[in-house]
C-alpha atoms as a PDB file:
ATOM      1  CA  UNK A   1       6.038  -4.860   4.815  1.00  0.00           C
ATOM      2  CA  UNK A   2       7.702  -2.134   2.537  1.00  0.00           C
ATOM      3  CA  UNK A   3      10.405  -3.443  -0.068  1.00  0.00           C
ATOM      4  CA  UNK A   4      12.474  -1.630  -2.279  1.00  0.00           C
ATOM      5  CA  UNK A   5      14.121  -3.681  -4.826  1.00  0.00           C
ATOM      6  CA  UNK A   6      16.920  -1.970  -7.356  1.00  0.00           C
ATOM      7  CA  UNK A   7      15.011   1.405  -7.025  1.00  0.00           C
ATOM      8  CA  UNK A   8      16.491   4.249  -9.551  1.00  0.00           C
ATOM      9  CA  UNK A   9      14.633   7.420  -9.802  1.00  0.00           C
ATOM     10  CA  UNK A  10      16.345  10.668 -11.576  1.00  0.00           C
ATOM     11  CA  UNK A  11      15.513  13.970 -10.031  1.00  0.00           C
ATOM     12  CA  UNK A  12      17.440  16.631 -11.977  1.00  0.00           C
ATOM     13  CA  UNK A  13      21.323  16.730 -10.889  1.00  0.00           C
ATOM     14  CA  UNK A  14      20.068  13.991  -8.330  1.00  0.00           C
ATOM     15  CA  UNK A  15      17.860  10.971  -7.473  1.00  0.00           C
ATOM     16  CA  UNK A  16      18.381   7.258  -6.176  1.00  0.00           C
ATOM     17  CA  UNK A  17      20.650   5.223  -8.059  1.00  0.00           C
ATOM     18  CA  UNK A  18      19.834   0.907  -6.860  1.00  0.00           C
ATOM     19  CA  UNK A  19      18.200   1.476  -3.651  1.00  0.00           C
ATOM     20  CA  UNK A  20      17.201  -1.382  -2.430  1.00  0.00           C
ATOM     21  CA  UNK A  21      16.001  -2.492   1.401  1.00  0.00           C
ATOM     22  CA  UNK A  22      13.012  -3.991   3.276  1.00  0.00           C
ATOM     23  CA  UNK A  23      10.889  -2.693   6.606  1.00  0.00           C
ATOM     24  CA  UNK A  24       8.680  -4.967   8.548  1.00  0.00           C
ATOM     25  CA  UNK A  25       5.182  -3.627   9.671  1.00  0.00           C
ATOM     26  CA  UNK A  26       5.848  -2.095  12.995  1.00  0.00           C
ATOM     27  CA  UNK A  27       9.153   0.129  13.871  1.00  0.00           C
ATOM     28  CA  UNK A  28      10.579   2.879  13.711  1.00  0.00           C
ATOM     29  CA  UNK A  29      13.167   4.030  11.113  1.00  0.00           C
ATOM     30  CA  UNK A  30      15.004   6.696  10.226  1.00  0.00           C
ATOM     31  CA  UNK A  31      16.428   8.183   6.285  1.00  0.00           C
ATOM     32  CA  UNK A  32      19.388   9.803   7.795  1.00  0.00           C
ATOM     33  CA  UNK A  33      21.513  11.958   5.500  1.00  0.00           C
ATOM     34  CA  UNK A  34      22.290  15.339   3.915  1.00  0.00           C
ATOM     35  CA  UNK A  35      19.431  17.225   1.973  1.00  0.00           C
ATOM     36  CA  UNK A  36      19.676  16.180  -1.951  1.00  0.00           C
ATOM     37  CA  UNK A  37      21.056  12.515  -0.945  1.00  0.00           C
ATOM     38  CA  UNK A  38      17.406  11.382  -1.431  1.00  0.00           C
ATOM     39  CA  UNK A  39      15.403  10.580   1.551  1.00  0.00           C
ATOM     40  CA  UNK A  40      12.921  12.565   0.074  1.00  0.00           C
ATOM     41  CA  UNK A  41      12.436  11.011  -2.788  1.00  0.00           C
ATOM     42  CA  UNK A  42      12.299   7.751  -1.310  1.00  0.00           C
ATOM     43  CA  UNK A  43       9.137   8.621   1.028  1.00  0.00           C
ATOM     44  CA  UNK A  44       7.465  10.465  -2.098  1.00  0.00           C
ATOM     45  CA  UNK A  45       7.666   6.908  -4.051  1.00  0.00           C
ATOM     46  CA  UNK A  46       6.412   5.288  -0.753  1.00  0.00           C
ATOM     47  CA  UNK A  47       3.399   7.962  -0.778  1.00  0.00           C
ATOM     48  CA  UNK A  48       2.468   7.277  -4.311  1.00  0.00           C
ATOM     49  CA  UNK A  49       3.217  10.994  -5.109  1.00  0.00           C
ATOM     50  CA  UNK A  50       6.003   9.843  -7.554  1.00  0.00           C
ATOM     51  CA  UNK A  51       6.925   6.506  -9.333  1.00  0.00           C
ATOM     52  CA  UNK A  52      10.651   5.215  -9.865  1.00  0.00           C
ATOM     53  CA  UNK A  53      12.373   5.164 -13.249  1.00  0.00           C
ATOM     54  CA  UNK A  54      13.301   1.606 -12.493  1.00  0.00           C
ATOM     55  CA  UNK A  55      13.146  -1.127  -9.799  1.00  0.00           C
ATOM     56  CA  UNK A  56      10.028  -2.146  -7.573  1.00  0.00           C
ATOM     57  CA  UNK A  57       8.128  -0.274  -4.717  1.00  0.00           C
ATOM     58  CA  UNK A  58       6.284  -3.205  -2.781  1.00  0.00           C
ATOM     59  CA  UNK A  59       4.008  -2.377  -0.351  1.00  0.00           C
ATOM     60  CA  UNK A  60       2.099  -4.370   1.862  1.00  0.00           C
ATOM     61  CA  UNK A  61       0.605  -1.823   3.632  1.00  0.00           C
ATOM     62  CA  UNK A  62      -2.781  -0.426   2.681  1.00  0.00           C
ATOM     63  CA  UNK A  63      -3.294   2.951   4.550  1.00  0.00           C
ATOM     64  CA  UNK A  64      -0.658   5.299   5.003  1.00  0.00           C
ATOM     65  CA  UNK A  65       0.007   9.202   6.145  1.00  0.00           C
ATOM     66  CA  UNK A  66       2.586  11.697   4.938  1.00  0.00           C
ATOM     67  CA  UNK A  67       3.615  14.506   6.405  1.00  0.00           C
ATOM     68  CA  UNK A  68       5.614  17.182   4.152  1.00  0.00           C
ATOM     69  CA  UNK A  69       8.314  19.422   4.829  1.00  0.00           C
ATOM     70  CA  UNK A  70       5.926  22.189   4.384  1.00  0.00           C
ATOM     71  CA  UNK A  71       3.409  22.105   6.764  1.00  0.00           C
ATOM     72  CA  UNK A  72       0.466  22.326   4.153  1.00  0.00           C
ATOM     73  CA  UNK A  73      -2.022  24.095   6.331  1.00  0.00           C
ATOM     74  CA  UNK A  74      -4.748  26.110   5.774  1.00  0.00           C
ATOM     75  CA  UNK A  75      -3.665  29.516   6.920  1.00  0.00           C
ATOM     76  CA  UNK A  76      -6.329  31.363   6.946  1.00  0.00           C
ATOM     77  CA  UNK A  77      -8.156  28.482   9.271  1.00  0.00           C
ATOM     78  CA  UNK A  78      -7.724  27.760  12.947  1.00  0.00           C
ATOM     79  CA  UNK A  79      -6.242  25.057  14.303  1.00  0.00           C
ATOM     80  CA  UNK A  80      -8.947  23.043  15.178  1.00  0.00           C
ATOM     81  CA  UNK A  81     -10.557  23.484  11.761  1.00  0.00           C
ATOM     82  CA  UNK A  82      -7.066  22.390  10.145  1.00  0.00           C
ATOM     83  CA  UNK A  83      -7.135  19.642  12.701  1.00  0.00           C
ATOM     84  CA  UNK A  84     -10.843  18.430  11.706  1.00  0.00           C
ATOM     85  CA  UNK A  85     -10.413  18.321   8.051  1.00  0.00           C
ATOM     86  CA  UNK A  86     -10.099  14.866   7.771  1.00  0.00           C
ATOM     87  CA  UNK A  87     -13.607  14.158   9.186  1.00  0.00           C
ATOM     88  CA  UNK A  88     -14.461  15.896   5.923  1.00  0.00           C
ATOM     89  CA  UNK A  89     -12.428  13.318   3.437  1.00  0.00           C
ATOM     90  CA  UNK A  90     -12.379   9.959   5.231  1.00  0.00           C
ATOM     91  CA  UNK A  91     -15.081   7.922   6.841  1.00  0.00           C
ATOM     92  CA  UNK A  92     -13.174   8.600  10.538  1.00  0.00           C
ATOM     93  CA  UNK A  93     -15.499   7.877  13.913  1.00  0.00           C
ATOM     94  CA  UNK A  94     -16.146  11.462  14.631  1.00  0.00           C
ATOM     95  CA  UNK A  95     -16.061  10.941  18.305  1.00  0.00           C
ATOM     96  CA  UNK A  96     -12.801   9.046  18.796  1.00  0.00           C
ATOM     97  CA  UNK A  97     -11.143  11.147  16.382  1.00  0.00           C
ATOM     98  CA  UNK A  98     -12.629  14.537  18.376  1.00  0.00           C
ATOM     99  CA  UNK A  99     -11.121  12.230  21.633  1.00  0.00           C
ATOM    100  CA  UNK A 100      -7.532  11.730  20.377  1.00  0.00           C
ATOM    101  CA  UNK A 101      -7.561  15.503  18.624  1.00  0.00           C
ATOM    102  CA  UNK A 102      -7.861  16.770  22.069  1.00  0.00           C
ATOM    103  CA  UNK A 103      -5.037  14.270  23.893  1.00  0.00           C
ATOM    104  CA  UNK A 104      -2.945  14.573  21.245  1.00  0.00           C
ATOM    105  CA  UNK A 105      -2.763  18.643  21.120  1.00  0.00           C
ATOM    106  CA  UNK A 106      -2.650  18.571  25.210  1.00  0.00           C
ATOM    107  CA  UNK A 107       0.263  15.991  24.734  1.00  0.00           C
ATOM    108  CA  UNK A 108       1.929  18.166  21.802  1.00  0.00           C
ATOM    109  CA  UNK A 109       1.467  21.539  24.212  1.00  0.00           C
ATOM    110  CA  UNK A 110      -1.282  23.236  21.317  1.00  0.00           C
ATOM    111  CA  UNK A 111      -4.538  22.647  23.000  1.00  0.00           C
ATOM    112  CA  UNK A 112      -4.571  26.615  23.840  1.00  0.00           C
ATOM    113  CA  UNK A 113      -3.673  27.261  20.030  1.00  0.00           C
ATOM    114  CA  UNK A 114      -6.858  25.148  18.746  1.00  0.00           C
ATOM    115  CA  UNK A 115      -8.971  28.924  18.004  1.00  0.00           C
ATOM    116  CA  UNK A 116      -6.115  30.741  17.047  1.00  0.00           C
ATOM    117  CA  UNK A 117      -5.372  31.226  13.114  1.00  0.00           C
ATOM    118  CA  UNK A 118      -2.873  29.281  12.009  1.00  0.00           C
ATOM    119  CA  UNK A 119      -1.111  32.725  10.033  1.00  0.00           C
ATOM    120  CA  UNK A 120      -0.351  33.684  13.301  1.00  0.00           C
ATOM    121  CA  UNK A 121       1.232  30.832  14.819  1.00  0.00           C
ATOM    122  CA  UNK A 122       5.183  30.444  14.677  1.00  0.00           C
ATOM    123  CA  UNK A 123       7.460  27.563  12.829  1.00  0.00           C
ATOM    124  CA  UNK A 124       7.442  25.467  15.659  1.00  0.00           C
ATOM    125  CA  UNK A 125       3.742  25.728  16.197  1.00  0.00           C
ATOM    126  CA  UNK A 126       3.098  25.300  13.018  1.00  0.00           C
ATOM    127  CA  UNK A 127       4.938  22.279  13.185  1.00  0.00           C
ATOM    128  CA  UNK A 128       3.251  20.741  15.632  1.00  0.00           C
ATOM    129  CA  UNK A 129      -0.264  21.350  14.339  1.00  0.00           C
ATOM    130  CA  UNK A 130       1.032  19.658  11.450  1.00  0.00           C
ATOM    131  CA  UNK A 131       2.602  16.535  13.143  1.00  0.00           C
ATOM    132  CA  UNK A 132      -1.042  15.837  14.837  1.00  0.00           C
ATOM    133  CA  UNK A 133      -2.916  16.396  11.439  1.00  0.00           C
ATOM    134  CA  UNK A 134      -0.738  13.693  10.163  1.00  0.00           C
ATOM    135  CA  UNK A 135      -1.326  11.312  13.433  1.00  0.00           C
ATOM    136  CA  UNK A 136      -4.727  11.679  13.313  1.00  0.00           C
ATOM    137  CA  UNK A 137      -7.137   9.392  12.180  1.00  0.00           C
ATOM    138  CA  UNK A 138      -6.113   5.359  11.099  1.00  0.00           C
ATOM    139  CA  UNK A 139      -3.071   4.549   8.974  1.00  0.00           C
ATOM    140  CA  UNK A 140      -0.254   1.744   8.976  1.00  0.00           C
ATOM    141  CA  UNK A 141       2.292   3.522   7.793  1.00  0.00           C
ATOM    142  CA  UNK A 142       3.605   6.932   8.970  1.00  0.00           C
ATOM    143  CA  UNK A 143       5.747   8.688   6.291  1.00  0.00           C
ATOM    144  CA  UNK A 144       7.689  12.143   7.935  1.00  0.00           C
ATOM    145  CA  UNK A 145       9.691  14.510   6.305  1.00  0.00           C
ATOM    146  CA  UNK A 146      12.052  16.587   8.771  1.00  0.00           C
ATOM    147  CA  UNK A 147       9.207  16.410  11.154  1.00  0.00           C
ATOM    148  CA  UNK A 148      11.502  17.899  13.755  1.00  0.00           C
ATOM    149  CA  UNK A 149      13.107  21.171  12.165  1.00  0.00           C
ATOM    150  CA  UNK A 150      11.671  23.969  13.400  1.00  0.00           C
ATOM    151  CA  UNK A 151      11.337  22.381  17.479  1.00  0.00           C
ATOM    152  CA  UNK A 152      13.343  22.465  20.233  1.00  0.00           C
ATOM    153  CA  UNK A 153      15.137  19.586  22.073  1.00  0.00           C
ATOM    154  CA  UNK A 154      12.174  19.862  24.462  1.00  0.00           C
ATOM    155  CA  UNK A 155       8.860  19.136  21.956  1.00  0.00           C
ATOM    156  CA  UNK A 156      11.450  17.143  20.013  1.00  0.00           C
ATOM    157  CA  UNK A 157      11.802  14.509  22.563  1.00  0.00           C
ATOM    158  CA  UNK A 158       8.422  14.335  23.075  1.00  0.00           C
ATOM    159  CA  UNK A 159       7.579  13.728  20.189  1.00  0.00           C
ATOM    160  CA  UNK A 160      10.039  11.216  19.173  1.00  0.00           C
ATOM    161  CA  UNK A 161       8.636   9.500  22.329  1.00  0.00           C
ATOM    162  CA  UNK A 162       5.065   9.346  21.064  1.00  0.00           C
ATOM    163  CA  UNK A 163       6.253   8.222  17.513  1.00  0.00           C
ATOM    164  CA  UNK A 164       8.833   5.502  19.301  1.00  0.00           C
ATOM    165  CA  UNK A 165       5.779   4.029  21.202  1.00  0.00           C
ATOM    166  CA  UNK A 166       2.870   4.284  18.320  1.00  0.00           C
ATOM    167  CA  UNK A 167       6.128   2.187  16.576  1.00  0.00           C
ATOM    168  CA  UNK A 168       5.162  -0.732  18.334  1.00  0.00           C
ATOM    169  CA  UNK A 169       2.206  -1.292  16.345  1.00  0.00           C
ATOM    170  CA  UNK A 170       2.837   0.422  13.156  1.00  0.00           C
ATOM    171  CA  UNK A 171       5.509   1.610  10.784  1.00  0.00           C
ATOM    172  CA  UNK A 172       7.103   4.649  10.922  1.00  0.00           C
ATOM    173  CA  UNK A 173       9.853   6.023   8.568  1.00  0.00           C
ATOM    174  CA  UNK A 174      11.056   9.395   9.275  1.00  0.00           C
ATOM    175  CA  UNK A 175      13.464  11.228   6.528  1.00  0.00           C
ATOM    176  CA  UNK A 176      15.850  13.823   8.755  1.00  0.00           C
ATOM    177  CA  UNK A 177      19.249  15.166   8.804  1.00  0.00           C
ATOM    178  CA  UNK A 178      18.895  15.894  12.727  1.00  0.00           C
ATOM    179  CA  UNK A 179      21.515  14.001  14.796  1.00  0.00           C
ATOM    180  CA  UNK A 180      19.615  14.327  17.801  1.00  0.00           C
ATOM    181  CA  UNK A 181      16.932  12.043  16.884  1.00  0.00           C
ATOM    182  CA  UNK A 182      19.090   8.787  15.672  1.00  0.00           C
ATOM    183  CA  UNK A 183      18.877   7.078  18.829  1.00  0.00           C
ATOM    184  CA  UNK A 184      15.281   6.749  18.847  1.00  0.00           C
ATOM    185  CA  UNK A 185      15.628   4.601  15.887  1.00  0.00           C
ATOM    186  CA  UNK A 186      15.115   0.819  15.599  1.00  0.00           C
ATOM    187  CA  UNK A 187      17.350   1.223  12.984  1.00  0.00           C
ATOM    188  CA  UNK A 188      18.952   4.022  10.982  1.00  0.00           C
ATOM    189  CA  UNK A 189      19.303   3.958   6.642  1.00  0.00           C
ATOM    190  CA  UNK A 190      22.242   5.865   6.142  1.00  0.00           C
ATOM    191  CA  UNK A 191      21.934   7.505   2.501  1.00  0.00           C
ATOM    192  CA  UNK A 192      24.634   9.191   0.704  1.00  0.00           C
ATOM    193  CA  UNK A 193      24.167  10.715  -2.848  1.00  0.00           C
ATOM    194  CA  UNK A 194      21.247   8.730  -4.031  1.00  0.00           C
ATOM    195  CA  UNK A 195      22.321   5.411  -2.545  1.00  0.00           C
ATOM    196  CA  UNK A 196      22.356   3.594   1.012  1.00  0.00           C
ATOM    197  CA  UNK A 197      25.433   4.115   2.673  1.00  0.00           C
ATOM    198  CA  UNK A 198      25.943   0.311   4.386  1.00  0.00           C
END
């Protein structure tokens, strides 16, 4: 369970001002709204990376994943050693993980991409390599920022798909001003200048 409870958090002209709402474990749920309203900021406090002025951040949850709006890759690496840099930090099964690397770039349309650098790639690709970094390995919690920008309605679907069904079993919150996506949603947080828009 993730609970927000009175949540303020200033971020220089902007920031949340009494957010407050609860997810269950599993779902899927979208921050919909225009950039500076502060979906951001909400799945930074989820992620740790920041800590509200005032209010509470409950989380029941133990092992999360975030994926930026920058893709944070390594460019001068390839895609499979991007992809295989979490073997190096976390104590992952190295042969299921090597097992769902491969299904999940076949499934995402990269497995021809995994020796190319990743310099060379282009936004959507990039993208992509970067949405199955984040979905590999074990978490409860999937955190995404704009995780469909730079694709088109084709890869976008699909992967909306994946996330709806991995939803069934975990929790996934995805921040995003892209229309297109709402109806995948178990439930979509409308937020308007720093505060959910009921």
């Amino acid at each position: 369970m993730i609970k927000l409870v009175d949540v303020k958090k200033k971020f220089r002209e902007s920031g949340l001002e009494n957010v407050s709402f609860k997810l269950p474990n599993q779902g899927l749920y979208i921050l919909y709204g225009k950039s500076g309203s502060g979906k951001t900021t909400i799945l930074n406090l989820l992620a740790s990376l920041d800590k509200p002025d005032s209010g509470d951040v409950i989380m029941s949850n133990h092992k999360s994943t975030y994926m930026m709006q920058t893709d944070m890759l390594f460019y001068n690496l390839t895609v499979k050693e991007n992809l295989l840099i979490k073997l190096n930090v976390t104590t992952i099964d190295k042969k299921n993980y090597e097992h769902d690397l491969l299904n999940l770039c076949i499934l995402l349309g990269i497995e021809s991409l995994l020796n190319e650098q990743v310099a060379v790639l282009s936004g959507g690709e990039k993208q992509r390599v970067a949405f199955a970094r984040t979905m590999l390995g074990e978490s409860d919690v999937i955190l995404l920022d704009e995780p469909t920008s730079e694709l088109d309605l084709s890869n976008k679907n699909q992967i909306m798909e994946y996330l709806k069904k991995i939803s069934q079993k975990k929790l996934v919150i995805i921040a995003s001003h892209d229309n297109e996506i709402k109806n995948f949603a178990d439930k979509v947080i409308l937020m308007k200048d720093g505060r959910v828009d009921e």
